[in-house]
Protein backbone atom coordinates (compact mmCIF):
# COMPACT_ATOMS: atom_id res chain seq x y z
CA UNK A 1 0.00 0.00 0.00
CA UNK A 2 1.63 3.16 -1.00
CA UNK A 3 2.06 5.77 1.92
CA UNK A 4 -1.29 7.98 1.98
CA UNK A 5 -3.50 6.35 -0.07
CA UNK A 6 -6.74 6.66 1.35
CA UNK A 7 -8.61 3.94 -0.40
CA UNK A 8 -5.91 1.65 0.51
CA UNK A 9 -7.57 2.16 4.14
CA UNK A 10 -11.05 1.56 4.46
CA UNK A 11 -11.82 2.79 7.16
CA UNK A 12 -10.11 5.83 6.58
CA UNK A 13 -11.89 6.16 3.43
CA UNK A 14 -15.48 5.45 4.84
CA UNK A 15 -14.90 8.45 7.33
CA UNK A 16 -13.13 11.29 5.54
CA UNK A 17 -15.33 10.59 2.22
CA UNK A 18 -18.72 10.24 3.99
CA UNK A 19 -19.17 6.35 2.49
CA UNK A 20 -19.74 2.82 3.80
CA UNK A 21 -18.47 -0.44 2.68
CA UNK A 22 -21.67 -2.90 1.66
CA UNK A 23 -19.87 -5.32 -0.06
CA UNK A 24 -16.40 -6.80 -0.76
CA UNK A 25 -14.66 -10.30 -0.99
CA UNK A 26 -10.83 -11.12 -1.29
CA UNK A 27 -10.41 -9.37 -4.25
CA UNK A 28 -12.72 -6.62 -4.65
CA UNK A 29 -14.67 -3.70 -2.74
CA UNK A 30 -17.46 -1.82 -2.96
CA UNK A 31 -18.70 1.18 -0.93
CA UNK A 32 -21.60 3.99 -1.32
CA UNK A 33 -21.81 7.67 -0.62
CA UNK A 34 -23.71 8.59 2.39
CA UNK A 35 -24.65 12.02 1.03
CA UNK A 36 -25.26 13.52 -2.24
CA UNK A 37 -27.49 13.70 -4.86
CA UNK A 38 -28.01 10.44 -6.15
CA UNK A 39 -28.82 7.67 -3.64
CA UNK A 40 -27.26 4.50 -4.56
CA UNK A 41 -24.30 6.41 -5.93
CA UNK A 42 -20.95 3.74 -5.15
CA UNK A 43 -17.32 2.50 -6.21
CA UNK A 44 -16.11 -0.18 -6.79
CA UNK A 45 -12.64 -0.58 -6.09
CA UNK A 46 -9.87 -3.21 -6.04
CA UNK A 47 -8.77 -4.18 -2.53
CA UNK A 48 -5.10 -4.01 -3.94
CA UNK A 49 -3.41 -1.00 -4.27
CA UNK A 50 -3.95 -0.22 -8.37
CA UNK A 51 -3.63 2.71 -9.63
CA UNK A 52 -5.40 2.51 -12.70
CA UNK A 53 -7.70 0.46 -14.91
CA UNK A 54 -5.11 -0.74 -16.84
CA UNK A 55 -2.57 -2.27 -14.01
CA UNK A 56 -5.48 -5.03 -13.14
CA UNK A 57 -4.00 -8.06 -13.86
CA UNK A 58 -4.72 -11.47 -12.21
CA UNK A 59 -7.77 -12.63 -10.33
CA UNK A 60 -8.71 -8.90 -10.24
CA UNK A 61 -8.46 -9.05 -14.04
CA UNK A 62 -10.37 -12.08 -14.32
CA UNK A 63 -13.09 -11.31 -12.05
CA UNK A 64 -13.80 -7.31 -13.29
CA UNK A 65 -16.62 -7.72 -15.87
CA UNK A 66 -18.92 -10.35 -13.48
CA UNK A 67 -17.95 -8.10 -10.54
CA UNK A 68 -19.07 -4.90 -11.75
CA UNK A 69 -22.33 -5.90 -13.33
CA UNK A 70 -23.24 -7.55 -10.37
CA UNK A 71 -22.43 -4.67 -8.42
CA UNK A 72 -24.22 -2.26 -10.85
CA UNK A 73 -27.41 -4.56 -11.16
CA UNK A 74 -27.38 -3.77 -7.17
CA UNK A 75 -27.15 -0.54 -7.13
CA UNK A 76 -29.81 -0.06 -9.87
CA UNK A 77 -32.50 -2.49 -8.06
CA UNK A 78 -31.55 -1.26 -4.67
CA UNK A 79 -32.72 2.27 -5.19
CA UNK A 80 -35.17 1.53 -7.87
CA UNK A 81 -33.45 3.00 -10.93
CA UNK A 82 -33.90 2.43 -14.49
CA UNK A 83 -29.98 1.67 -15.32
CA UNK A 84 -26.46 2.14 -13.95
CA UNK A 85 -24.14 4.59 -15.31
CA UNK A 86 -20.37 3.90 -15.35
CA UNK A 87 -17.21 6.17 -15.31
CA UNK A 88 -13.59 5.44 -14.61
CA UNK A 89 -11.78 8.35 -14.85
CA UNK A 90 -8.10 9.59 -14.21
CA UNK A 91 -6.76 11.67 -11.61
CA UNK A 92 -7.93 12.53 -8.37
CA UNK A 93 -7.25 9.60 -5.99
CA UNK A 94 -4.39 7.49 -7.71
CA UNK A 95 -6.36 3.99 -7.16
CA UNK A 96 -8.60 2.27 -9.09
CA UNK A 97 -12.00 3.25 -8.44
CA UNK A 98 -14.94 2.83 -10.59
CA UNK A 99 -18.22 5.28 -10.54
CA UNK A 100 -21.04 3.23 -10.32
CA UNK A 101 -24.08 5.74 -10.84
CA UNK A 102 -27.67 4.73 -10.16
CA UNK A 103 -29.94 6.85 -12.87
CA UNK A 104 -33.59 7.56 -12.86
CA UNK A 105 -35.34 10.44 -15.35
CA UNK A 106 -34.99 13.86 -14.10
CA UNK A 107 -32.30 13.27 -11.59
CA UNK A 108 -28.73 15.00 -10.73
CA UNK A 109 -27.02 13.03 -13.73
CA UNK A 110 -26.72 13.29 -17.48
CA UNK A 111 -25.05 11.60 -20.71
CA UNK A 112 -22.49 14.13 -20.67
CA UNK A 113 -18.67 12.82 -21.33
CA UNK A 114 -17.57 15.59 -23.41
CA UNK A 115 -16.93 19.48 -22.61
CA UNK A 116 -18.16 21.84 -24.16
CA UNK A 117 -22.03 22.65 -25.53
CA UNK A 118 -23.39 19.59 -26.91
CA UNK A 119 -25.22 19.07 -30.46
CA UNK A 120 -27.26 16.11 -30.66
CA UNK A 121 -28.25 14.41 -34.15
CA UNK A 122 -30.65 11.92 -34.99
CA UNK A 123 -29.62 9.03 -37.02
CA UNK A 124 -31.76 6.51 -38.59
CA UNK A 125 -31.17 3.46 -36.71
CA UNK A 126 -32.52 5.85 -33.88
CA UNK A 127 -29.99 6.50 -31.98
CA UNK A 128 -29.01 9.73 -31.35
CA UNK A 129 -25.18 11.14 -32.08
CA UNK A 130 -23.65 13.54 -29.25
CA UNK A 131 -20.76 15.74 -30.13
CA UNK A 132 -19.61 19.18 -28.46
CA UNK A 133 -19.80 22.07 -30.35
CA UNK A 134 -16.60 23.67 -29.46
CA UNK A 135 -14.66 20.25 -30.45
CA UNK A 136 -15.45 19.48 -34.26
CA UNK A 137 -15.04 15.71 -35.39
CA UNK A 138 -11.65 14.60 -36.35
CA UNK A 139 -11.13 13.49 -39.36
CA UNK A 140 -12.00 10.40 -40.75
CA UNK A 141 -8.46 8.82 -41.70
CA UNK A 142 -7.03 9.90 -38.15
CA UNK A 143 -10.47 8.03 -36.02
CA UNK A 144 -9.95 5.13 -38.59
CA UNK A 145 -6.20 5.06 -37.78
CA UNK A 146 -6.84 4.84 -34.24
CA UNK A 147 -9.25 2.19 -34.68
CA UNK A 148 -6.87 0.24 -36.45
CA UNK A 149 -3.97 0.62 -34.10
CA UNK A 150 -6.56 -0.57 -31.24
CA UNK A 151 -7.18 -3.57 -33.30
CA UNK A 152 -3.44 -4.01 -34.18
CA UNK A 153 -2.68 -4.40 -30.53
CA UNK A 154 -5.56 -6.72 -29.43
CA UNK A 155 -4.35 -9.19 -32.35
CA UNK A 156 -1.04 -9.71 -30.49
């Protein structure tokens, strides 16, 4: 456990961040705000000191996908929400912690991932297209180039 790292003590954790721990096993915990605007709202986190997403490795590795949708589906039916939304994201506290976000219509959350103000199209399947108005989309060769390098190191 690196020196300071708050989610590295539970305890700690539960006090100076206002959460409780309703769930863990060897590998894996999971705790839930105890104020805020969105009841259910929790993180999951790996009882292991890892810094991010992409240091899991392991049992933690092997166990992620079945851990967090059981962990969303509870969050969702515990509070009576329609879905779960889920964000990982950097900085902050340097240990793995995923956002596990209980969401009914109308309430303190939205779709948002992107800065800026949004534009939303329609397509035909029905889904609708987000993009930010203040970022315009790259082009075409350079997304297609990243989706090929993504695909270039999965094949390895």
């Amino acid at each position: 456990m690196p020196e300071g790292c708050i989610l590295c003590d539970p305890e700690r954790a539960e006090k100076e961040l206002s959460r409780a721990t309703v769930w863990q096993d060897g590998t894996w915990r999971l705790s839930t705000l105890l104020f805020g605007a969105v009841p259910g709202f929790s993180y999951l986190e790996p009882r292991r000191h890892v810094p991010h997403v992409t240091d899991l490795d392991g049992e933690e590795a092997a166990t992620f996908g079945e851990t967090l949708a059981r962990t969303t589906r509870a969050a969702r039916d515990a509070v009576g929400a329609e879905l779960s939304y889920v964000y990982i994201l950097g900085g902050g506290v340097p240990h793995l912690h995923v956002h596990i976000a209980p969401h009914r219509e109308g309430d303190a959350l939205n779709t948002a991932i992107i800065r800026g103000a949004l534009t939303f199209e329609k397509l035909p399947s029905g889904a609708t297209r987000m993009r930010s108005a203040e970022f315009p989309p790259r082009s075409e060769a350079e997304m297609k180039a990243a989706a090929d390098a993504i695909r270039d190191r999965l094949a390895r």
